[in-house]
C-alpha atoms as a PDB file:
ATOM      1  CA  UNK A   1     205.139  38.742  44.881  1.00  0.00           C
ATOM      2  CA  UNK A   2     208.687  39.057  46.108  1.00  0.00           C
ATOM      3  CA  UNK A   3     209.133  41.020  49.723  1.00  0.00           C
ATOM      4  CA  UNK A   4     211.625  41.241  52.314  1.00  0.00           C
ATOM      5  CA  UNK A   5     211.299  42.906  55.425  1.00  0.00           C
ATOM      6  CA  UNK A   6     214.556  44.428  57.388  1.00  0.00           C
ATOM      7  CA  UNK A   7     213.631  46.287  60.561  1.00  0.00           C
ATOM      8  CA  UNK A   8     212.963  49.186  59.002  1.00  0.00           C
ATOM      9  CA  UNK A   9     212.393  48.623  55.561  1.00  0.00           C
ATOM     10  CA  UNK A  10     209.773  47.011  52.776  1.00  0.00           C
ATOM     11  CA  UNK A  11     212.025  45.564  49.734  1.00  0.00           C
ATOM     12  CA  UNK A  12     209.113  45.091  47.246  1.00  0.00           C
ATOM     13  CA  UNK A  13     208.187  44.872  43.467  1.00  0.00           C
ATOM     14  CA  UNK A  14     207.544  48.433  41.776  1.00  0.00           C
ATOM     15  CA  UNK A  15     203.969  49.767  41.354  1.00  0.00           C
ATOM     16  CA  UNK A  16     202.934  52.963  39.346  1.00  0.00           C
ATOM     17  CA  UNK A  17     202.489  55.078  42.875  1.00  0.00           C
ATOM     18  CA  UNK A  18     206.427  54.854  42.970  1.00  0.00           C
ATOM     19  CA  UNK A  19     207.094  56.550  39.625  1.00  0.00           C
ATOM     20  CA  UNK A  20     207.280  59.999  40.437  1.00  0.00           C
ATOM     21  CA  UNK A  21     208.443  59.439  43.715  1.00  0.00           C
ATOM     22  CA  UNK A  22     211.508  57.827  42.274  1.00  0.00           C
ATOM     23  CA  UNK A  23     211.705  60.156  39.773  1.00  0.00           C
ATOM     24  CA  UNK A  24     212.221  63.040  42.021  1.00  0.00           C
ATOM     25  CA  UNK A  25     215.157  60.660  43.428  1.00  0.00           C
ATOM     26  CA  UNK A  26     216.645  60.291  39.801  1.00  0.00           C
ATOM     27  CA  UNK A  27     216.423  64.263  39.096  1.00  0.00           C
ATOM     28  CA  UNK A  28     218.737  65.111  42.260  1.00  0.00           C
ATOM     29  CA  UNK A  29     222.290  65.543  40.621  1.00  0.00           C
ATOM     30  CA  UNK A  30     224.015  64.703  43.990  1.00  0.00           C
ATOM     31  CA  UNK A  31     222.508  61.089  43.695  1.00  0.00           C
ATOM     32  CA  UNK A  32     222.796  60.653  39.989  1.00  0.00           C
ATOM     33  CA  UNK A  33     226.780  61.908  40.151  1.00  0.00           C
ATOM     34  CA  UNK A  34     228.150  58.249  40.548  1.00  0.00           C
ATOM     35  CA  UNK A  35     225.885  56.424  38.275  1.00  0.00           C
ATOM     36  CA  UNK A  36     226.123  55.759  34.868  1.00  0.00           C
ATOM     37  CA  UNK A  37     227.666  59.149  33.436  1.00  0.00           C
ATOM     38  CA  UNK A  38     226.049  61.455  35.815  1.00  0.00           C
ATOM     39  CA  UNK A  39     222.964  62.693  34.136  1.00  0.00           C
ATOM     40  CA  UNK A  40     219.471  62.928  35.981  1.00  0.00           C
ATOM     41  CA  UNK A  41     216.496  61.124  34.748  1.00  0.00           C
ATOM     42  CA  UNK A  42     213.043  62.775  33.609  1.00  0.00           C
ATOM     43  CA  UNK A  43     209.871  61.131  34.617  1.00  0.00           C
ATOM     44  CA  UNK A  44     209.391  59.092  31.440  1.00  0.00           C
ATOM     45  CA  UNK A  45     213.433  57.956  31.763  1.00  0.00           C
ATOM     46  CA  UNK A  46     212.515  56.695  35.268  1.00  0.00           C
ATOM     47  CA  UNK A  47     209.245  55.019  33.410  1.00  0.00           C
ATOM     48  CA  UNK A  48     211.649  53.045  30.971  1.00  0.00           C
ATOM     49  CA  UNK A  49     214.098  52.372  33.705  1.00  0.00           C
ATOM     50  CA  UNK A  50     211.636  50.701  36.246  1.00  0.00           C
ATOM     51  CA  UNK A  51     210.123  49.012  33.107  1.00  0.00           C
ATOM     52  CA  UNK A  52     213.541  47.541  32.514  1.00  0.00           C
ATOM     53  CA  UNK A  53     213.760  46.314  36.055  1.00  0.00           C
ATOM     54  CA  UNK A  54     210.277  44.586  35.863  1.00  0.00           C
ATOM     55  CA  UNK A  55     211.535  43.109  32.796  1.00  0.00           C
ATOM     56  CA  UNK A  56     214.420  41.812  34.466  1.00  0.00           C
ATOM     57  CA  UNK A  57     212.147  40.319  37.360  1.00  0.00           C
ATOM     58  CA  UNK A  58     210.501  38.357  34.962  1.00  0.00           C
ATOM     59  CA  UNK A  59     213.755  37.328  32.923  1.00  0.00           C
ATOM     60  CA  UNK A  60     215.997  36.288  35.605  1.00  0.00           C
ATOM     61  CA  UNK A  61     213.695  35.872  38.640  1.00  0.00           C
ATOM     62  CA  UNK A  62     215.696  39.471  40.202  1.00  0.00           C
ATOM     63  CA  UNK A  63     216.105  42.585  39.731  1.00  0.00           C
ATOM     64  CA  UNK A  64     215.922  46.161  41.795  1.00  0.00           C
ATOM     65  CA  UNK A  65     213.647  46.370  44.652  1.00  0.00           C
ATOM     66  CA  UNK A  66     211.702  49.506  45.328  1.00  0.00           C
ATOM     67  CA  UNK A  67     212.293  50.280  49.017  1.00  0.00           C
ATOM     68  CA  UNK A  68     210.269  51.972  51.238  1.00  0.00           C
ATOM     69  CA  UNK A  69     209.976  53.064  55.082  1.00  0.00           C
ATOM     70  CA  UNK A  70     208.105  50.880  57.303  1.00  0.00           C
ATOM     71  CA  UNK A  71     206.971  53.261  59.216  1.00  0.00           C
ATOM     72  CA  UNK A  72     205.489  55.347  56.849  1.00  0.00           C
ATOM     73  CA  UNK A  73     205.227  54.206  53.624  1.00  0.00           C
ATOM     74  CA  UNK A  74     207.357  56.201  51.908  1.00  0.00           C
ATOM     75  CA  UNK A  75     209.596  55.201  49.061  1.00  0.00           C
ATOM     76  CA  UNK A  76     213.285  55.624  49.390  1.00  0.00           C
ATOM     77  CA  UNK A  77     214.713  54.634  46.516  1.00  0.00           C
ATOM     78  CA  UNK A  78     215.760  51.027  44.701  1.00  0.00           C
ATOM     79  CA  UNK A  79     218.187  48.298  45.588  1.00  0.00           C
ATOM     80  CA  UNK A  80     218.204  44.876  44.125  1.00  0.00           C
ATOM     81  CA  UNK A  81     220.026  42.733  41.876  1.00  0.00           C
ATOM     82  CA  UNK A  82     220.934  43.107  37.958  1.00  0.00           C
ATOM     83  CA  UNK A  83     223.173  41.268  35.185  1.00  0.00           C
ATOM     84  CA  UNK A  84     225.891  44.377  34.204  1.00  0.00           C
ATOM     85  CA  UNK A  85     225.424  43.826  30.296  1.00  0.00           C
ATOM     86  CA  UNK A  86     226.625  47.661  30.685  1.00  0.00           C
ATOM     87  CA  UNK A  87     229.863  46.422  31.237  1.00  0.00           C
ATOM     88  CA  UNK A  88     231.227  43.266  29.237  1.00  0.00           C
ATOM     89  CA  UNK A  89     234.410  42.699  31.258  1.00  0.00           C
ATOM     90  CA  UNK A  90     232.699  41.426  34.292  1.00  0.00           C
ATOM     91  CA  UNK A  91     230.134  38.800  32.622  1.00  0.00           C
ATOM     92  CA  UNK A  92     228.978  36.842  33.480  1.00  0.00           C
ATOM     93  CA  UNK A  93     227.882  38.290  36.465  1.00  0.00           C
ATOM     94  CA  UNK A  94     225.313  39.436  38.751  1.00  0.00           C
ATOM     95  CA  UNK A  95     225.241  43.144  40.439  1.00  0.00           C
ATOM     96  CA  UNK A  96     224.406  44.330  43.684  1.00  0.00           C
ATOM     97  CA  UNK A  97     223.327  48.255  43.477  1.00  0.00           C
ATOM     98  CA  UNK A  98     221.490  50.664  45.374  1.00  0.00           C
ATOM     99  CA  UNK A  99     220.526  54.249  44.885  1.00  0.00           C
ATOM    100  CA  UNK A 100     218.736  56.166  47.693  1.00  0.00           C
ATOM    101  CA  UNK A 101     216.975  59.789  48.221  1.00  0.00           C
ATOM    102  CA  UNK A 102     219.453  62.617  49.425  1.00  0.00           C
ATOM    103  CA  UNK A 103     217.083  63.266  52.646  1.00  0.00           C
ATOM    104  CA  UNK A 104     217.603  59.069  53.419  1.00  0.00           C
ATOM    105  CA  UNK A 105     221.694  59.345  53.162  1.00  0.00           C
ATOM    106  CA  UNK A 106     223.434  58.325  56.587  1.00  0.00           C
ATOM    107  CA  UNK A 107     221.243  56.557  58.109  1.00  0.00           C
ATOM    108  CA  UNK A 108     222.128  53.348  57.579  1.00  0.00           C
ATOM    109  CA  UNK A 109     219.503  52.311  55.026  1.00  0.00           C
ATOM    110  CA  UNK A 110     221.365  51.752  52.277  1.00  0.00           C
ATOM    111  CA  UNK A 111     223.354  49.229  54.181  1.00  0.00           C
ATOM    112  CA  UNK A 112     220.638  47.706  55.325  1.00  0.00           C
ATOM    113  CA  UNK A 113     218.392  47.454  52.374  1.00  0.00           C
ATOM    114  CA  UNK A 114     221.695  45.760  50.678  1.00  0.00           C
ATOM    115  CA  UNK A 115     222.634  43.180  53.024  1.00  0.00           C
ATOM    116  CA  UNK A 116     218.811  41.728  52.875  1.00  0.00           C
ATOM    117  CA  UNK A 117     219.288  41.947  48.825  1.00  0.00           C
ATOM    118  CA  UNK A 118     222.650  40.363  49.392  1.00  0.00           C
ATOM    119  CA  UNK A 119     221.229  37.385  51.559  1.00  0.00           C
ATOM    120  CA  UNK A 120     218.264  37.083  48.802  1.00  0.00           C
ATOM    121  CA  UNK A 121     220.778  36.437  46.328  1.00  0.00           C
ATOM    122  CA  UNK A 122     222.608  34.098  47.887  1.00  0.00           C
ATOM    123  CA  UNK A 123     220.340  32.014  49.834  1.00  0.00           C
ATOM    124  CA  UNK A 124     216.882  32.490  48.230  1.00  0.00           C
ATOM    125  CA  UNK A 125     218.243  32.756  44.140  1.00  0.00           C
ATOM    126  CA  UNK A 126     221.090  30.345  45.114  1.00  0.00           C
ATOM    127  CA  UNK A 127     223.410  32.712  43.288  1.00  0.00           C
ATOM    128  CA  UNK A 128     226.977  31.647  44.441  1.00  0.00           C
ATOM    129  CA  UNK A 129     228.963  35.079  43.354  1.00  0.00           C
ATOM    130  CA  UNK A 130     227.876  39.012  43.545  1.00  0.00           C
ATOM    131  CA  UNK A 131     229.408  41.493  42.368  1.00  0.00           C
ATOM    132  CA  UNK A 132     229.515  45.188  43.348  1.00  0.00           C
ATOM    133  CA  UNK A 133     230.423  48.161  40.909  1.00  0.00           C
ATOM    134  CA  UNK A 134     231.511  51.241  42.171  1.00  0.00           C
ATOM    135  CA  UNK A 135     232.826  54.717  40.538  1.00  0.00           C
ATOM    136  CA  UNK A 136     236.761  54.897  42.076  1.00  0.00           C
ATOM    137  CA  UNK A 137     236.031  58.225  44.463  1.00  0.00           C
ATOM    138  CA  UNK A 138     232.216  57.400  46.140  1.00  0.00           C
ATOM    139  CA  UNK A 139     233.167  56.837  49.347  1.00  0.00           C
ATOM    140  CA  UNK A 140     229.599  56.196  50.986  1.00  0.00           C
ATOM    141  CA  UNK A 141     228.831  53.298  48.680  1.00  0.00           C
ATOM    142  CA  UNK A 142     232.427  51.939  49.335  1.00  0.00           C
ATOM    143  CA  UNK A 143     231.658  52.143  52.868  1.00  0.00           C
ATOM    144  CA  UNK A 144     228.502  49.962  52.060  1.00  0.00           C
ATOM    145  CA  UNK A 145     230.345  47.857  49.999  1.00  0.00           C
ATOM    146  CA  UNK A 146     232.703  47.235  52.996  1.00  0.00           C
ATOM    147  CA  UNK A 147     230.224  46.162  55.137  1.00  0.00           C
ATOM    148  CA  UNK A 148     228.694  43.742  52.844  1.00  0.00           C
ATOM    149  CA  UNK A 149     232.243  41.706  53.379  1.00  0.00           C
ATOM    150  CA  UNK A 150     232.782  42.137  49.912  1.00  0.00           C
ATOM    151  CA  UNK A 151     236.452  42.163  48.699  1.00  0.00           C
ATOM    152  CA  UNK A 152     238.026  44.072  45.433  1.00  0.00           C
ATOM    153  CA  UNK A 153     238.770  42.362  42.090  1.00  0.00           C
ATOM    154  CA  UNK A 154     239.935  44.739  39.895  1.00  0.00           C
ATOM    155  CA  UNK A 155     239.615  48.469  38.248  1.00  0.00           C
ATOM    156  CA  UNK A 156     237.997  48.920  34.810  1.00  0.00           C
ATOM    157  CA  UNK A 157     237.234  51.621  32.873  1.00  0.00           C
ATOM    158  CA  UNK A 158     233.243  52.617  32.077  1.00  0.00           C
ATOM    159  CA  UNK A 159     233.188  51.746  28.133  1.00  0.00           C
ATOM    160  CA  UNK A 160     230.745  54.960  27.506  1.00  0.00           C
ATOM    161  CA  UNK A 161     232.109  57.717  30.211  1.00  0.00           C
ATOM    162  CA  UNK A 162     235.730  56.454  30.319  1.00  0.00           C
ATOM    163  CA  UNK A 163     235.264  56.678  34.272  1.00  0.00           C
ATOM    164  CA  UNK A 164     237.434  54.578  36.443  1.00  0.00           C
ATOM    165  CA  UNK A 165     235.256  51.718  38.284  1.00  0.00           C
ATOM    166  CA  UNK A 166     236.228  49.407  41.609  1.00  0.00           C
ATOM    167  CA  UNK A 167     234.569  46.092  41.234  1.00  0.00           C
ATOM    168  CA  UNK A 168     234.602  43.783  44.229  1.00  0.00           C
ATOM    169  CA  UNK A 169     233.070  40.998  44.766  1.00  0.00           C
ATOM    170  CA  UNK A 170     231.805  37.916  47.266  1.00  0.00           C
ATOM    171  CA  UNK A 171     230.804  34.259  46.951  1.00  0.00           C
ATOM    172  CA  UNK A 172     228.953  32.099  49.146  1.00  0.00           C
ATOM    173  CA  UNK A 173     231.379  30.274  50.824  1.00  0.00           C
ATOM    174  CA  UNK A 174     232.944  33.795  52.293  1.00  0.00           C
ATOM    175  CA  UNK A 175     229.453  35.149  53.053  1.00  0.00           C
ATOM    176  CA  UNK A 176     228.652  32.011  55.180  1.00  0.00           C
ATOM    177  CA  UNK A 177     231.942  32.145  56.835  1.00  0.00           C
END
């Protein structure tokens, strides 16, 4: 089983104690207002999406982590890695993404939880390019995108919501530098 450990977190493989957890996550409309057209998930659309993920794990040998405190357990939300199919402009690529409880904002998590995913990529998957998508306007993840050392490519339009996306990007050579 895939883990990484940060100093405060536990980047893990999903189990079924995390579905409603993360579902309660995916019903908050402040955290589901910058991805994918905005609309909260219901517990059996967090089933099919964590199903997806798992799917992916087994596909491409990544996917999104479930992340949870160290020091107590509790889940947090999901960061990982996933191929953008979503979006047909940037392929072939690989995605960097993260999505965290409200109560878990500012503190530096999602940051954290990212630049382990990022190093995973990179150094353990030997990927040699990520590539971060973010809706023009979310400052916070742009901030986390920023500290990754990740550096814009272009803007795109989403193909289903019309909603203007930054996509930025690093390779291994920069990351090692």
């Amino acid at each position: 089983m895939t883990e990484i450990r940060t100093p405060r977190l536990l980047l893990r493989r999903w189990t079924d104690d995390d579905l409603v957890p993360l579902s309660e996550i995916n019903a908050d409309p402040e955290v589901m207002r910058w991805i994918g057209d905005g609309s909260t998930l219901d517990l059996e659309e967090t089933a099919d999406a964590i199903e997806r993920w798992e799917d992916e794990w087994d596909e491409e040998g990544f996917g999104l982590f479930a992340v949870e405190l160290l020091a107590s357990g509790e889940l947090i939300g999901a960061v990982g890695l996933s191929v953008p199919e979503w979006l047909p402009e940037v392929m072939p690529a690989v995605e960097i993404t993260w999505r965290l409880g409200r109560p878990f904002w500012g503190q530096g998590y999602a940051s954290e939880a990212a630049q382990a995913t990022l190093e995973f990529a990179l150094q353990d998957r030997g990927l040699d390019r990520v590539i971060a998508v973010n809706r023009a306007g979310n400052e916070e993840s742009e901030n986390v995108i920023r500290k990754l050392g990740m550096e814009s490519e272009r803007r795109v339009e989403a193909p289903e919501s019309g909603a203007l996306l930054d996509v930025h990007f690093i390779d291994l050579t920069e990351y090692e530098a």
